[in-house]
Protein backbone atom coordinates (compact mmCIF):
# COMPACT_ATOMS: atom_id res chain seq x y z
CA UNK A 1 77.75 31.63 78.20
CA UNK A 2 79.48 31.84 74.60
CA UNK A 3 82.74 30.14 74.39
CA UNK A 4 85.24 32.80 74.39
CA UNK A 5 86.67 31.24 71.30
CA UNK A 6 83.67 31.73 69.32
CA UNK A 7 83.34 35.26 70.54
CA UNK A 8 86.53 35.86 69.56
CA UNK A 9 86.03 34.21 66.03
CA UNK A 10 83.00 36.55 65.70
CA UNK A 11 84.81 39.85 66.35
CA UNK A 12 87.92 38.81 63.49
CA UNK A 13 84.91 37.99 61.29
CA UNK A 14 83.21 41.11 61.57
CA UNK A 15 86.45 42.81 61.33
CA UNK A 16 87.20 41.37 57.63
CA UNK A 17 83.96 42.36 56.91
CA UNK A 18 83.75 45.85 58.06
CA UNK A 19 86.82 46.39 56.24
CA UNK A 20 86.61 44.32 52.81
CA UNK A 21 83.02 45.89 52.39
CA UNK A 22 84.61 48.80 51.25
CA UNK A 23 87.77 48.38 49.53
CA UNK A 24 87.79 46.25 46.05
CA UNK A 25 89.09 43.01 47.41
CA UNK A 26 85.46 41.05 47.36
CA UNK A 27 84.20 41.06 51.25
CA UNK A 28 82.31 37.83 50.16
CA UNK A 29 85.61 36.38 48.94
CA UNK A 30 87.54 37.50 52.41
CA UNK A 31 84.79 36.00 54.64
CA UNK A 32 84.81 33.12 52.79
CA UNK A 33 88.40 32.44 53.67
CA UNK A 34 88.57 33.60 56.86
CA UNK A 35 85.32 31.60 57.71
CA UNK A 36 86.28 28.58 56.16
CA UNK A 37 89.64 28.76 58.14
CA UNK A 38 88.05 30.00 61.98
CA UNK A 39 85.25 28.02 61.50
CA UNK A 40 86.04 25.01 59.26
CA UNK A 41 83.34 25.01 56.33
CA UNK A 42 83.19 24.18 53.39
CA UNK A 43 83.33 26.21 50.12
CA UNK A 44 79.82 26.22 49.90
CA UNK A 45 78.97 26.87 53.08
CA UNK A 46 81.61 29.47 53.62
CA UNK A 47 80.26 31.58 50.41
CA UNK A 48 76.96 31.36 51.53
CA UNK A 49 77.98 33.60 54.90
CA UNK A 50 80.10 35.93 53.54
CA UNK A 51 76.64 37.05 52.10
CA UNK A 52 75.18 36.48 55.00
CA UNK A 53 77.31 38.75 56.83
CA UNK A 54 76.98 41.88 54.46
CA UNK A 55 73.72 42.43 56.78
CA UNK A 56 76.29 44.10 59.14
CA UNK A 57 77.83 46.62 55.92
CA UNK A 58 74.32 47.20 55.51
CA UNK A 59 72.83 48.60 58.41
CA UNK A 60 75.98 51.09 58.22
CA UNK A 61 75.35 51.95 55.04
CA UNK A 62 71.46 52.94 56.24
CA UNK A 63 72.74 54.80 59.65
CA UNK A 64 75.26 56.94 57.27
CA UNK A 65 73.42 57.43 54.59
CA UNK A 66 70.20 58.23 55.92
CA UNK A 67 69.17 61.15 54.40
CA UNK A 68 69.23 59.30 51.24
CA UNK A 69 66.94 56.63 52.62
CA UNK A 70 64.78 59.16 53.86
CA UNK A 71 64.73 61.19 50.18
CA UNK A 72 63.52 57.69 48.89
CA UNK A 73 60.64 56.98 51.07
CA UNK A 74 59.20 61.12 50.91
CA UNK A 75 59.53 60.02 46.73
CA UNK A 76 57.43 57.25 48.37
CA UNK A 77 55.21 58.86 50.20
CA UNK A 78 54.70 61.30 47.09
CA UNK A 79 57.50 64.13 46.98
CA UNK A 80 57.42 65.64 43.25
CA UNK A 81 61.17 67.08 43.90
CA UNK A 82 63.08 66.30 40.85
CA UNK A 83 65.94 65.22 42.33
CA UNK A 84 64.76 62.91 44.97
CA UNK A 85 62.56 61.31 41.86
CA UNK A 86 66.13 61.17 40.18
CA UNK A 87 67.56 59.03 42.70
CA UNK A 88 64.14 56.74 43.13
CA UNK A 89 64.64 55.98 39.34
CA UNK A 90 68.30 55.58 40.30
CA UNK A 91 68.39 53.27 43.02
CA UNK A 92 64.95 51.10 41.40
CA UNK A 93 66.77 50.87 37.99
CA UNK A 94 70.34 49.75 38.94
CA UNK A 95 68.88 46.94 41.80
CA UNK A 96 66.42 45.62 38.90
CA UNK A 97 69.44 45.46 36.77
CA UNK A 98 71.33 44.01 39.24
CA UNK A 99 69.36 41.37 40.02
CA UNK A 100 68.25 40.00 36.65
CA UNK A 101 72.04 39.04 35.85
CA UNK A 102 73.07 38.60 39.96
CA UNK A 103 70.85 36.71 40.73
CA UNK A 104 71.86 34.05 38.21
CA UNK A 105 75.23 34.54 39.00
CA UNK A 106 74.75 33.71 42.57
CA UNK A 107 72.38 30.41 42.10
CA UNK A 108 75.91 29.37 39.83
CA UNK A 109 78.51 30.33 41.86
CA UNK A 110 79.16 27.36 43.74
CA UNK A 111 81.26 25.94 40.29
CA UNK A 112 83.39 29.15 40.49
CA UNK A 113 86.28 28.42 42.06
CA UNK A 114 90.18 28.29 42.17
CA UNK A 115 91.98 31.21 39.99
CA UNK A 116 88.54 32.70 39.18
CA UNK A 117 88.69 34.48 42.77
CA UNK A 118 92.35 36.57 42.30
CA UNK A 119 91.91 36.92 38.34
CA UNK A 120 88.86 39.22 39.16
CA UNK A 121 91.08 41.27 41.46
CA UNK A 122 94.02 42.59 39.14
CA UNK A 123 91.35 43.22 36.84
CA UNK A 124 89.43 45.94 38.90
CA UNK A 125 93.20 46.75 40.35
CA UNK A 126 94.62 47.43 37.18
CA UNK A 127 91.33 49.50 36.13
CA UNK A 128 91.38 51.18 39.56
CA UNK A 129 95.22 52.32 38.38
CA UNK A 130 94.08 53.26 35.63
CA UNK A 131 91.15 55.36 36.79
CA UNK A 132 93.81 57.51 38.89
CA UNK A 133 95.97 58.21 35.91
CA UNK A 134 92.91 59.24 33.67
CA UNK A 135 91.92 61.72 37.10
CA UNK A 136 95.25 62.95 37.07
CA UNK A 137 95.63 63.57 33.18
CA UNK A 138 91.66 65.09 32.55
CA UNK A 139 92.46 67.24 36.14
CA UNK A 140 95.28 69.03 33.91
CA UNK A 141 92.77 69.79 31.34
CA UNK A 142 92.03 73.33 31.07
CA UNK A 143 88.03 73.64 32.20
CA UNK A 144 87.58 70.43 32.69
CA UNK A 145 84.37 69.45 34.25
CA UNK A 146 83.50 66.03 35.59
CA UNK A 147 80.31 64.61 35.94
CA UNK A 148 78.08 64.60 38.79
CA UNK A 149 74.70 62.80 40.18
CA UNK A 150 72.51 65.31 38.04
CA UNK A 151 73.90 64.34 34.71
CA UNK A 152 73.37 60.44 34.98
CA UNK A 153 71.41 58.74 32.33
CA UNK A 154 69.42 56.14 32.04
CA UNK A 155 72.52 54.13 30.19
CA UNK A 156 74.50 55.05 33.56
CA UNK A 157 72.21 53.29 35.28
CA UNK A 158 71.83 49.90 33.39
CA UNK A 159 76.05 49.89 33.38
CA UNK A 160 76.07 50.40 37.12
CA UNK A 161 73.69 47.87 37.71
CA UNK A 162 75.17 45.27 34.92
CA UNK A 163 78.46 46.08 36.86
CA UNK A 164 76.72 45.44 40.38
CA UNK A 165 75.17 42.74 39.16
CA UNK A 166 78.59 40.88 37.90
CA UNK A 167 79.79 41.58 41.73
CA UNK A 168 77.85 38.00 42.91
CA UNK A 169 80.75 36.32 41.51
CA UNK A 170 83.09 35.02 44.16
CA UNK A 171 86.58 37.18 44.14
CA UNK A 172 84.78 40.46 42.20
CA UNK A 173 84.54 43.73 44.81
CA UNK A 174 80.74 45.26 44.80
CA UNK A 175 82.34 48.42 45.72
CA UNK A 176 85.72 48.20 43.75
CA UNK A 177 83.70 47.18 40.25
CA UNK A 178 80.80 50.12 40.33
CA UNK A 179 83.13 52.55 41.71
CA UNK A 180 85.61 51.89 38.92
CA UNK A 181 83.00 52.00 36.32
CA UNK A 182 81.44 55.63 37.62
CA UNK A 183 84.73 57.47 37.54
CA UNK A 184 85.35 55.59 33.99
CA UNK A 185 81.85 57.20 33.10
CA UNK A 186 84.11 60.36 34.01
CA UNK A 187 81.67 60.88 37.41
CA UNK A 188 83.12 63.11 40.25
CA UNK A 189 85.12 60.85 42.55
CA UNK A 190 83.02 61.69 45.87
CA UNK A 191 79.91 61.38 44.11
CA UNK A 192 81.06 57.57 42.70
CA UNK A 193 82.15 56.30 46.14
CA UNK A 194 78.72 57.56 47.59
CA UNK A 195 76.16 56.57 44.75
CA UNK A 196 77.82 52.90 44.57
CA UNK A 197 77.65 52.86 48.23
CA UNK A 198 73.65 54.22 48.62
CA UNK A 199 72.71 51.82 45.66
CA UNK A 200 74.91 48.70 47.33
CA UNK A 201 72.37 48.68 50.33
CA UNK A 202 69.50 47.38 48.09
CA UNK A 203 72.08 44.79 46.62
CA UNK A 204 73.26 43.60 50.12
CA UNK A 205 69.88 43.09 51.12
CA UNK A 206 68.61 41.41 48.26
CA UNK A 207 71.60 39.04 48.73
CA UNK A 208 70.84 38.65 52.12
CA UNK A 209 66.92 37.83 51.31
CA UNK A 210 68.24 35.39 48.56
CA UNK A 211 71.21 34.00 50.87
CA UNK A 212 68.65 33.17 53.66
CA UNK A 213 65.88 31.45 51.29
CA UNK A 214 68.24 29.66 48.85
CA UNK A 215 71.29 28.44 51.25
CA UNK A 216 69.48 28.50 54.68
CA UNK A 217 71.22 25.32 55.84
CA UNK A 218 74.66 26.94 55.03
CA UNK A 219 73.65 30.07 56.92
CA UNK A 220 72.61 27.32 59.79
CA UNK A 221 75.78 25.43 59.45
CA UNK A 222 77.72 29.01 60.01
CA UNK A 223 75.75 30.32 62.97
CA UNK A 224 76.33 26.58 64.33
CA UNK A 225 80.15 27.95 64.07
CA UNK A 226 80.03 30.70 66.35
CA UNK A 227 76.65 30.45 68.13
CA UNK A 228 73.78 33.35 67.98
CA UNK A 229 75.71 35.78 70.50
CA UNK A 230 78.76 35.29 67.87
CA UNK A 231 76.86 36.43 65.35
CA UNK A 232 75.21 39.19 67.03
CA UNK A 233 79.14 40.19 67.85
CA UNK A 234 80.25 39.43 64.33
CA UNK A 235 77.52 41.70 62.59
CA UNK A 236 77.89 44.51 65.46
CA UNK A 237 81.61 44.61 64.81
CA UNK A 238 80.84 45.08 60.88
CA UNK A 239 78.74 47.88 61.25
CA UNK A 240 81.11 49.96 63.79
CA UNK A 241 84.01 49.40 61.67
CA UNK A 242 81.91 50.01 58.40
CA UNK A 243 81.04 53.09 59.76
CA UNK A 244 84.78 54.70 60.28
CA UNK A 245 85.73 53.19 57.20
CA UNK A 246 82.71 54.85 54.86
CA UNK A 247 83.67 58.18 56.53
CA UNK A 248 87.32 58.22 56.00
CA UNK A 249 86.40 57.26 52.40
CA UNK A 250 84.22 59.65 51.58
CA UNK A 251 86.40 62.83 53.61
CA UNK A 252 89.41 61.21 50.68
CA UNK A 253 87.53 61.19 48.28
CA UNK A 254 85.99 64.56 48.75
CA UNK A 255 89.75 66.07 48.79
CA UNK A 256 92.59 66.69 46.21
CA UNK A 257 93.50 63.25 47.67
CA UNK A 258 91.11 60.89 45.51
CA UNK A 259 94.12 60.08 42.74
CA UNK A 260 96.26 58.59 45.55
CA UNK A 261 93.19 57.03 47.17
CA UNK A 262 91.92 55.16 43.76
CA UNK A 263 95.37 54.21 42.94
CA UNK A 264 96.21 52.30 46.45
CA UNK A 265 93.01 50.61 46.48
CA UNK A 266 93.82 49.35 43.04
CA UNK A 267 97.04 48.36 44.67
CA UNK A 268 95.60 46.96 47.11
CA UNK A 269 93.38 45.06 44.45
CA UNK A 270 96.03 44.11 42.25
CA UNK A 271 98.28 43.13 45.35
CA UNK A 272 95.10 40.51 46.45
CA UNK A 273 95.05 39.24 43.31
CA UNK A 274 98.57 38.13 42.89
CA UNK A 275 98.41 36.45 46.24
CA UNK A 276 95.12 34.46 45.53
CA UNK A 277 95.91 33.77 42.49
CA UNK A 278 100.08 32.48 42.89
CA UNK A 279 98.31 30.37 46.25
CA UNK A 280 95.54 28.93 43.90
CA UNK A 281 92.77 30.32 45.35
């Protein structure tokens, strides 16, 4: 039987997954502590599964956005609908983006270290802050009209996936970075937090792929931590909690509520930031 200890371990993992995933405080970067604390590796090591883990963000992702996946594989399987094309190109344009500079990133990352993980953070706060003021401001505009899925470009794409791409670095939030840059492009808030979302499965699961081929021994060294039933636990745990969290996004963002919402996760950003960066971290 799995010591209860691990189990436990597992579950707190998951946890600070499930939950980092989505706001702009760098999952990888949270996992990494936490793991290196619970289950004493190293910096390497400790990076390497907070990767690892985003397997459990992903399959939430997939169960909650499903009718997205399933628009991509009837483009597949030949659909000539316009819009389902649109988001092919979409999705197959930002992942090939993001993993021509990502990948890079991630091969180097191992020398990034120290202030580099909280200086990241006030950055995508303070943008974060300032992404609810400029809501605020243009929403007092009379007529104004923001964005939405339909009126991306092919430059939208290459920024989102530059932006996703720059996201391998240890301390900068997937989510917090391509969500900030779409409602800078002036894109509807709902429609930011659910096109970075759909197009961070891809780059979770190429990190995973490139995780499990690159730094298998660290992923060993991890699972050695809390045993195979821990991780089963630890991944289960990401996806429920992923799951409530995606939803209660989304409903915010959908509602008059989105400048409050963008300005306390830059808050929250800004707040992680400080913290790393005054305990040199």
């Amino acid at each position: 039987m799995a010591d209860l200890l691990q189990l436990f371990h597992a579950m707190l993992l998951g946890i600070v997954q499930g939950i980092a995933e989505w706001l702009p405080v760098s999952s990888k970067t949270q996992v990494l502590l936490a793991s290196s604390y619970l289950l004493n590796l190293d910096y390497q090591q400790a990076y390497t599964f907070g990767l690892f883990m985003e397997i459990g963000t992903v399959l939430a992702a997939v169960i909650y956005f499903r009718g997205y996946i399933l628009d991509l594989l009837r483009v597949l399987a030949g659909s000539k609908d316009p819009m389902k094309r649109k988001l092919f190109v979409y999705v197959l344009v930002v992942t090939l983006v993001t993993g021509v500079i990502g990948a890079p990133l991630y091969l180097i990352a191992d020398s990034v270290k120290g202030v580099s993980i909280g200086v990241p953070m006030l950055v995508i706060g303070a943008v974060l802050i300032g992404d609810a003021l400029f809501i605020r401001y243009s929403r007092r505009r009379a007529g104004a009209v923001r964005r939405t899925f339909k009126d991306m470009k092919t430059r939208d794409y290459i920024i989102i996936g530059a932006m996703q791409g720059i996201a391998a670095l240890p301390g900068v939030s997937r989510s917090g970075i391509t969500v900030s840059s779409m409602l800078l492009l002036d894109f509807e808030a709902d429609e930011a937090f659910k096109l970075s979302f759909v197009v961070g499965i891809f780059a979770s699961l190429a990190a995973f792929f490139l995780t499990t081929i690159v730094s298998g021994a660290n992923v060993g060294d991890a699972v050695a931590g809390i045993g195979l039933a821990g991780l089963g636990l630890a991944i289960l745990t990401a996806t429920l909690v992923s799951l409530v969290l995606i939803d209660a996004l989304i409903k915010v963002a959908s509602r008059s509520g989105i400048v409050y919402l963008t300005a306390g996760l830059g808050a929250i950003a800004v707040v992680g930031g400080i913290l790393y960066t005054a305990l040199g971290l």
